[in-house]
C-alpha atoms as a PDB file:
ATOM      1  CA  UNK A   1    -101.499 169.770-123.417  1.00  0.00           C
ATOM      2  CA  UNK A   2    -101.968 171.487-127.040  1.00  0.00           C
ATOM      3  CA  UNK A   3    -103.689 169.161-129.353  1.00  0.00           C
ATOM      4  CA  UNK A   4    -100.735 168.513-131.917  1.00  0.00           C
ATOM      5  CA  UNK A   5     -98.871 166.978-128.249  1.00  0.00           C
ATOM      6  CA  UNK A   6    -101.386 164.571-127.732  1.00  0.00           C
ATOM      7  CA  UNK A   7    -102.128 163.495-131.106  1.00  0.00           C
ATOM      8  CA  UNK A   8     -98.298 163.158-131.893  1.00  0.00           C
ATOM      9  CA  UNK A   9     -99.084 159.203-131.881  1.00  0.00           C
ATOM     10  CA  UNK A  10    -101.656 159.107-134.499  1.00  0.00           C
ATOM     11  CA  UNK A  11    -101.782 159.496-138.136  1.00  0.00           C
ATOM     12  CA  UNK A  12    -104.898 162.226-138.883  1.00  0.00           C
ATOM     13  CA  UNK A  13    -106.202 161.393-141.907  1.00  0.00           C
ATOM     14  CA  UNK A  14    -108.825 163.821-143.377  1.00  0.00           C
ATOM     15  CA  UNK A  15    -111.549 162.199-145.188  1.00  0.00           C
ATOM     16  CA  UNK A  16    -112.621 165.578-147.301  1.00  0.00           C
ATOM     17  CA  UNK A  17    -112.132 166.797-150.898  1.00  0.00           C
ATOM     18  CA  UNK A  18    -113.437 169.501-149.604  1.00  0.00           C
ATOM     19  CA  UNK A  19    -110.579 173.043-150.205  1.00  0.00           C
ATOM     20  CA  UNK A  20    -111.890 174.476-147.561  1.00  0.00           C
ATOM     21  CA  UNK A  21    -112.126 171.769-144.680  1.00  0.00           C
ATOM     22  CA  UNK A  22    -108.471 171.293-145.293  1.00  0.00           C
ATOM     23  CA  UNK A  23    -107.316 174.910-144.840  1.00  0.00           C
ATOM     24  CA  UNK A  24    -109.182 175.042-141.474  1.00  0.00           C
ATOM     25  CA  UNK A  25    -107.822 171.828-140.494  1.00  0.00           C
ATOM     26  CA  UNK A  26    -104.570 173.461-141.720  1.00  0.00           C
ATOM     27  CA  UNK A  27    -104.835 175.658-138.993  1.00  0.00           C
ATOM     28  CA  UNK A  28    -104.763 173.620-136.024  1.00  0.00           C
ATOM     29  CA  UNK A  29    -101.353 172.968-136.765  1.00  0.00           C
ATOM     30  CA  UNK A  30    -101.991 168.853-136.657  1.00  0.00           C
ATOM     31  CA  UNK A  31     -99.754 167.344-139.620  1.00  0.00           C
ATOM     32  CA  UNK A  32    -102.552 165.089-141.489  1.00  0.00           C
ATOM     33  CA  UNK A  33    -102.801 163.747-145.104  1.00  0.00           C
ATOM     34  CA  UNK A  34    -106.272 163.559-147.202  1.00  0.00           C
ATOM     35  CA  UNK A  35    -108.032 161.131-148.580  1.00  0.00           C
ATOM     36  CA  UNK A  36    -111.453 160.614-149.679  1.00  0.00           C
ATOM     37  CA  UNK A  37    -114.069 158.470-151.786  1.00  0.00           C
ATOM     38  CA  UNK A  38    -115.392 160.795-154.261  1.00  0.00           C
ATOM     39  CA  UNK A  39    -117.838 158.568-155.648  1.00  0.00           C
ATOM     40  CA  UNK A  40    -120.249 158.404-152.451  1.00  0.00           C
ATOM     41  CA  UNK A  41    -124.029 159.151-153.236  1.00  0.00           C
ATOM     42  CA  UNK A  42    -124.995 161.050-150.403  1.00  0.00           C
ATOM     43  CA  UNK A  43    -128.629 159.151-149.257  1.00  0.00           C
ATOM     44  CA  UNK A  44    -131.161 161.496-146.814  1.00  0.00           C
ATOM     45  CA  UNK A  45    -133.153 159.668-144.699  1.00  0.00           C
ATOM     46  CA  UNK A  46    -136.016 161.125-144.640  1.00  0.00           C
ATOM     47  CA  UNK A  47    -137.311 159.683-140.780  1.00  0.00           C
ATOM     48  CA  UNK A  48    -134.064 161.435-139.260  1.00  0.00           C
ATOM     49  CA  UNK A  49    -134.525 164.994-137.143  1.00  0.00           C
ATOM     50  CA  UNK A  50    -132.985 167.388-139.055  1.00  0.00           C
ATOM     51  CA  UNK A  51    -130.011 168.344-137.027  1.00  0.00           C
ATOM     52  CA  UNK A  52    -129.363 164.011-137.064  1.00  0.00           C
ATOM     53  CA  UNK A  53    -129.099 164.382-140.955  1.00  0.00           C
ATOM     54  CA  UNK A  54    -125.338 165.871-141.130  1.00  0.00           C
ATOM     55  CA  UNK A  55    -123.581 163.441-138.340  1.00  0.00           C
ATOM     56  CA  UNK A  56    -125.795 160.702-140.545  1.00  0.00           C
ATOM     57  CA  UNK A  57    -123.950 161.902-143.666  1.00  0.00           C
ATOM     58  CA  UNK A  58    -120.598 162.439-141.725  1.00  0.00           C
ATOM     59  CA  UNK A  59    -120.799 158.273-141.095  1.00  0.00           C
ATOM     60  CA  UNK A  60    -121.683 157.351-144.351  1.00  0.00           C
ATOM     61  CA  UNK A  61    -118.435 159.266-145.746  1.00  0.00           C
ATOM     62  CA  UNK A  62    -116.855 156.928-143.348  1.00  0.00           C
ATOM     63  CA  UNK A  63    -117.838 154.088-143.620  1.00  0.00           C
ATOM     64  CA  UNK A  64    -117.561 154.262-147.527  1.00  0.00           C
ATOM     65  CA  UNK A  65    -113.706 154.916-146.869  1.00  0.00           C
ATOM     66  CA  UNK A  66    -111.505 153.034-149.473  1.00  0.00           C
ATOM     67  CA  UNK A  67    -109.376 151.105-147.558  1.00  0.00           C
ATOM     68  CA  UNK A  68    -109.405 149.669-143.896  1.00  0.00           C
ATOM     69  CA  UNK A  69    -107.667 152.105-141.496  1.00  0.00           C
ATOM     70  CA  UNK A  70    -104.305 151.294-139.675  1.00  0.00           C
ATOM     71  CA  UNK A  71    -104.279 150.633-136.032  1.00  0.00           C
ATOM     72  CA  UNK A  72    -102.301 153.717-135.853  1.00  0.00           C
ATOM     73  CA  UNK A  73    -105.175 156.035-138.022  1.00  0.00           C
ATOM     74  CA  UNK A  74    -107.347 158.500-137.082  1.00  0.00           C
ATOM     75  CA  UNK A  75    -110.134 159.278-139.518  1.00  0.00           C
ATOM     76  CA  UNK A  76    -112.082 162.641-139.917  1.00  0.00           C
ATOM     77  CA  UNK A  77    -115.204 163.107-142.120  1.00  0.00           C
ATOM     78  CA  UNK A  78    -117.700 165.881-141.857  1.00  0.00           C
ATOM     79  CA  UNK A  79    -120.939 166.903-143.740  1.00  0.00           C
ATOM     80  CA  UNK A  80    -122.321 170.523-143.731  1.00  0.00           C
ATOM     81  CA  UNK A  81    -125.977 171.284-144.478  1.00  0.00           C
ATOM     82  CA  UNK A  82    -127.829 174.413-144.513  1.00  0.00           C
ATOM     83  CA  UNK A  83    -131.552 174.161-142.588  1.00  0.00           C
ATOM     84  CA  UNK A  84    -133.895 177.073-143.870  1.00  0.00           C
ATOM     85  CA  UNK A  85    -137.789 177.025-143.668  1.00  0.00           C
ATOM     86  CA  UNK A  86    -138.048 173.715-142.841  1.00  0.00           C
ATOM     87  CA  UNK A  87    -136.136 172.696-146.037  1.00  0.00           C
ATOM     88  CA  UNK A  88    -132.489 171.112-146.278  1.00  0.00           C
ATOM     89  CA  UNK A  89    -130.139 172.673-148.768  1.00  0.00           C
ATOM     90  CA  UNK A  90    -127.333 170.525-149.494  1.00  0.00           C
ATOM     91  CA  UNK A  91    -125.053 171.203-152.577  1.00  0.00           C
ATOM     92  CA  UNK A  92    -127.258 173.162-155.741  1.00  0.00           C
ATOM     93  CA  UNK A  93    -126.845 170.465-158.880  1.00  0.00           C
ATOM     94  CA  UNK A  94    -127.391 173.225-161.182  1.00  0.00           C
ATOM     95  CA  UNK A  95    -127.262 177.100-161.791  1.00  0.00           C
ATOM     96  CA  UNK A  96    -131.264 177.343-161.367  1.00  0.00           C
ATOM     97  CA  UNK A  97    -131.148 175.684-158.026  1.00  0.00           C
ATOM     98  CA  UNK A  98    -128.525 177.798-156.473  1.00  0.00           C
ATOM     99  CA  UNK A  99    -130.216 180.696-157.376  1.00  0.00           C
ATOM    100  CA  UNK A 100    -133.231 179.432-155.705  1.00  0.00           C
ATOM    101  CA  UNK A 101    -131.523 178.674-152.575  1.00  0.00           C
ATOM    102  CA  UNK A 102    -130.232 181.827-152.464  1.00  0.00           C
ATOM    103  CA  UNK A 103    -133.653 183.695-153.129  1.00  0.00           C
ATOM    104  CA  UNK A 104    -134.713 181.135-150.422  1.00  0.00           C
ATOM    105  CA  UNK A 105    -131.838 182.635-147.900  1.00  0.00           C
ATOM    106  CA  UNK A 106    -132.671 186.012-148.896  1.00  0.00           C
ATOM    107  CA  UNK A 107    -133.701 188.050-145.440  1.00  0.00           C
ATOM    108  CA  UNK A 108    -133.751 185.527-143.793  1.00  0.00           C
ATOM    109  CA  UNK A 109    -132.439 183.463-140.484  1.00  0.00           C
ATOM    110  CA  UNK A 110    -131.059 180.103-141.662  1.00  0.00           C
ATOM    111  CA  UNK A 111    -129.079 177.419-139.224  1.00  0.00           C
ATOM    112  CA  UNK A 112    -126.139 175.799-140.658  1.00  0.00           C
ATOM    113  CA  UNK A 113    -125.487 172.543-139.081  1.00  0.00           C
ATOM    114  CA  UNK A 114    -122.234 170.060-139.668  1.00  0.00           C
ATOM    115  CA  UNK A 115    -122.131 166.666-138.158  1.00  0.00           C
ATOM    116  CA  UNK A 116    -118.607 165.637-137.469  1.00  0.00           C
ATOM    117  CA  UNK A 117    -117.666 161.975-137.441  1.00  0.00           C
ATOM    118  CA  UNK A 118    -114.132 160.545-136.097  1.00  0.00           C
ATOM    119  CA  UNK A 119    -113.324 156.629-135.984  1.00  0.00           C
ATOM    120  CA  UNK A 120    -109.992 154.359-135.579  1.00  0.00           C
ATOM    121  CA  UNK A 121    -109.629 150.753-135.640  1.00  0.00           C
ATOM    122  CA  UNK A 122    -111.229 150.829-131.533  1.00  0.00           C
ATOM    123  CA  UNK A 123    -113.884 153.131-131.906  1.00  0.00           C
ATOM    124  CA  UNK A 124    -115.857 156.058-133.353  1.00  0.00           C
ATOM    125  CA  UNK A 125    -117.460 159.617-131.618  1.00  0.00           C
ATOM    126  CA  UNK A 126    -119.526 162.037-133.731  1.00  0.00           C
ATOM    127  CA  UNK A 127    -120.748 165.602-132.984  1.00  0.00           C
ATOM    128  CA  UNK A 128    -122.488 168.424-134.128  1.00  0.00           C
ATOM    129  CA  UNK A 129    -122.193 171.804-134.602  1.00  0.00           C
ATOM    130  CA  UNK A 130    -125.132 174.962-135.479  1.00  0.00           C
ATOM    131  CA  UNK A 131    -124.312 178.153-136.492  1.00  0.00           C
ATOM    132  CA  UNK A 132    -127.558 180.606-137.182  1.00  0.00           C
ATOM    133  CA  UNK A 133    -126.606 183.122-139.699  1.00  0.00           C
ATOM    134  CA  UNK A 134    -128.660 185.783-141.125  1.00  0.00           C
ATOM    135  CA  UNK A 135    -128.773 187.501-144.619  1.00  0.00           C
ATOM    136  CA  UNK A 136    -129.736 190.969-145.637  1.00  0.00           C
ATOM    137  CA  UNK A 137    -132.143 191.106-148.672  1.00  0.00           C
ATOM    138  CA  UNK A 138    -130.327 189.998-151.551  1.00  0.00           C
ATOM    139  CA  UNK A 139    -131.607 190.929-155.065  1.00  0.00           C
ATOM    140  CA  UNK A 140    -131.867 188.889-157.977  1.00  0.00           C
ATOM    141  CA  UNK A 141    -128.759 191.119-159.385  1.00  0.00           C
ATOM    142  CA  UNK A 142    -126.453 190.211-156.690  1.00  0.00           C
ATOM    143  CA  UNK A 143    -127.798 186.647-156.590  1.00  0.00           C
ATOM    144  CA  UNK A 144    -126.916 185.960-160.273  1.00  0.00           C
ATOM    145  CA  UNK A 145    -123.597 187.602-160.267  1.00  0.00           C
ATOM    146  CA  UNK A 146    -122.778 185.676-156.939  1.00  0.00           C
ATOM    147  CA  UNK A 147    -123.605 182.240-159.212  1.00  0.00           C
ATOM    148  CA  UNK A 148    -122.804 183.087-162.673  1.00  0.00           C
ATOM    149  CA  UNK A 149    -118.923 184.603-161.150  1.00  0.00           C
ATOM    150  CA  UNK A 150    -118.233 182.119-158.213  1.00  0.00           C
ATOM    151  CA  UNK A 151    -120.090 178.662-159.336  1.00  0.00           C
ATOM    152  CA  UNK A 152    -120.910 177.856-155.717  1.00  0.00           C
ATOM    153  CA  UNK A 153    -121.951 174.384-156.601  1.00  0.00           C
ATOM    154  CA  UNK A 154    -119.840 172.843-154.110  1.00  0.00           C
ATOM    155  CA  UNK A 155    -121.389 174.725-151.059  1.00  0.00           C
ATOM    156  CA  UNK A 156    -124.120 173.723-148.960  1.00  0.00           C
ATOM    157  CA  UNK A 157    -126.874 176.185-149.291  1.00  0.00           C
ATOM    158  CA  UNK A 158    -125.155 177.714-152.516  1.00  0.00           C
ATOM    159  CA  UNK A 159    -122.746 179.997-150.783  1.00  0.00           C
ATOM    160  CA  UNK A 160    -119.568 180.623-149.199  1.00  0.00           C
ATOM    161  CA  UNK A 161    -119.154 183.131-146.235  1.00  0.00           C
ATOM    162  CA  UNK A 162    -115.796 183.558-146.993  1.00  0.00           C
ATOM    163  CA  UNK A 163    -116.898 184.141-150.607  1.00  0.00           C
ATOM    164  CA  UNK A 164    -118.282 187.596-152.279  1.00  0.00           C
ATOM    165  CA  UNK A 165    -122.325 187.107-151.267  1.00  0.00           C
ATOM    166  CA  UNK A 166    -120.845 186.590-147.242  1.00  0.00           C
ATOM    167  CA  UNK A 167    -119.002 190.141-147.986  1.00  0.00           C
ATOM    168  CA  UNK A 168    -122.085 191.919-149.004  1.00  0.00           C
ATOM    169  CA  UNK A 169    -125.187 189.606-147.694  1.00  0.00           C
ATOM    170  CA  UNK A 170    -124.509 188.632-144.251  1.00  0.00           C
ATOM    171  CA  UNK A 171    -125.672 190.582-141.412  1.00  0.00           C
ATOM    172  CA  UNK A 172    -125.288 188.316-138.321  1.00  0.00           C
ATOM    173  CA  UNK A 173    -123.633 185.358-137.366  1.00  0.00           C
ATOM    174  CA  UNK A 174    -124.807 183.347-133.987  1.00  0.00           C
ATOM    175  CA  UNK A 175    -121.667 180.486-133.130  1.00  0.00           C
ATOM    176  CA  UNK A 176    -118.656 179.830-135.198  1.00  0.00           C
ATOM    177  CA  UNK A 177    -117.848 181.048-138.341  1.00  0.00           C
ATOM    178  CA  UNK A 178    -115.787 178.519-139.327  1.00  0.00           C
ATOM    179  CA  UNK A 179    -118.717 176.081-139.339  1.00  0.00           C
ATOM    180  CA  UNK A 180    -120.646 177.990-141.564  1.00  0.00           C
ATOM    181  CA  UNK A 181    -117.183 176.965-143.967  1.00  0.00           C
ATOM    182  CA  UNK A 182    -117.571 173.902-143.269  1.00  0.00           C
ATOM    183  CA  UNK A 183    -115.943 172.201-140.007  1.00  0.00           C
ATOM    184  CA  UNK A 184    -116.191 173.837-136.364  1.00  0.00           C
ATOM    185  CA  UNK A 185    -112.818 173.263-135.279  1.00  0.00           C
ATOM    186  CA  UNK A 186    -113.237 175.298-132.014  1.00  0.00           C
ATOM    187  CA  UNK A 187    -115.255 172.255-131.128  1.00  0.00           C
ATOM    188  CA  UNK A 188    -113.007 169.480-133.027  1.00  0.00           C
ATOM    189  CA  UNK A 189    -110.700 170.762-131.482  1.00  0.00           C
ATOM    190  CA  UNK A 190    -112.075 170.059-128.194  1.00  0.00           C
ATOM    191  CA  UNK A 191    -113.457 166.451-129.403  1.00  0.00           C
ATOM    192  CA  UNK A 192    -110.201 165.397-130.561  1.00  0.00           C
ATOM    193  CA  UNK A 193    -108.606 166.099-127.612  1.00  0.00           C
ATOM    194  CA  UNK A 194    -111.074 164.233-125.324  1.00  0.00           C
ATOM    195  CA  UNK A 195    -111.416 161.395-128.148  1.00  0.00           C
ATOM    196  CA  UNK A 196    -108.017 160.492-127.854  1.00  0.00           C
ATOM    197  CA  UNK A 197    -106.486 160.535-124.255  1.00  0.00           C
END
């Protein structure tokens, strides 16, 4: 049964300011509406694994919803971090960072993990998806251009794939693409489908 058939019951609700979360969400062809607290400080703990830290964030986006969800209410919140070196790179707070992060990703392999989290009224599920990308040598010229022209300050890591510095910088991409945007919705896909038969 294709997924829009079996969630024909529910009311998706996307829990993401995020642009490009909804166009890939878009594109499962699931009708869904948006709504989000923008005012969540995003808190690290700093005893998690890594890869725990996203589906960690995911919840907390959840469970700092606005309102209590309807019996009838499915809600979707994800959280996208970029792994290099042994260092998480969440969103750059200024120019100076960015560029730093970037330098940072500069030849080199990098992981970019998003933790998924779904809950209704009954019950929740999370998951996770990696994606190991790898950039070609990027010099400072490209770097600053990339910053000072796109303002990539809501990006995990500093960059977009689908965004200039993906164009020219990446060389190799291990898993799905669409993660390294920002949701894996090969896999939500999937995990919708089993979450709600």
């Amino acid at each position: 049964m294709i997924l829009h058939e079996k969630l024909k019951d529910w009311r998706i609700v996307l829990g993401s300011g995020s642009p490009r979360r909804y166009e890939l969400l878009k594109g499962l062809d699931i009708p869904f509406t948006v709504e989000y607290n923008p005012n969540i400080e995003e808190v690290i703990d700093p005893t998690l694994p890594p890869k725990e830290v996203p589906i960690a964030l995911a919840k907390q986006k959840s469970m700092a919803f606005l309102r209590p969800l309807a019996p009838d209410e499915l809600l979707i919140t994800a959280d996208t971090l970029v792994f290099c070196r042994g260092q998480i790179l969440g969103k750059p707070q200024s120019r100076e960072e960015a560029i730093a992060m970037l330098q940072l990703l500069s030849a080199e392999k990098h992981t970019v993990w998003t933790g998924v989290y779904l809950s209704t009224l009954q019950s929740t599920h999370s998951f996770t998806a990696a994606t190991e990308v790898t950039f070609s040598k990027l010099s400072d010229e490209k770097i600053v251009y990339y910053v000072d022209k796109y303002k990539p300050f809501d990006k995990a890591g500093a960059y977009g794939a689908q965004d200039w510095i993906g164009y020219v910088g990446i060389e190799h991409i291990n898993g799905s693409y669409f993660n390294v945007m920002g949701l894996p919705v090969q896999m939500l896909c999937e995990e919708l489908g089993r979450f709600v038969r």
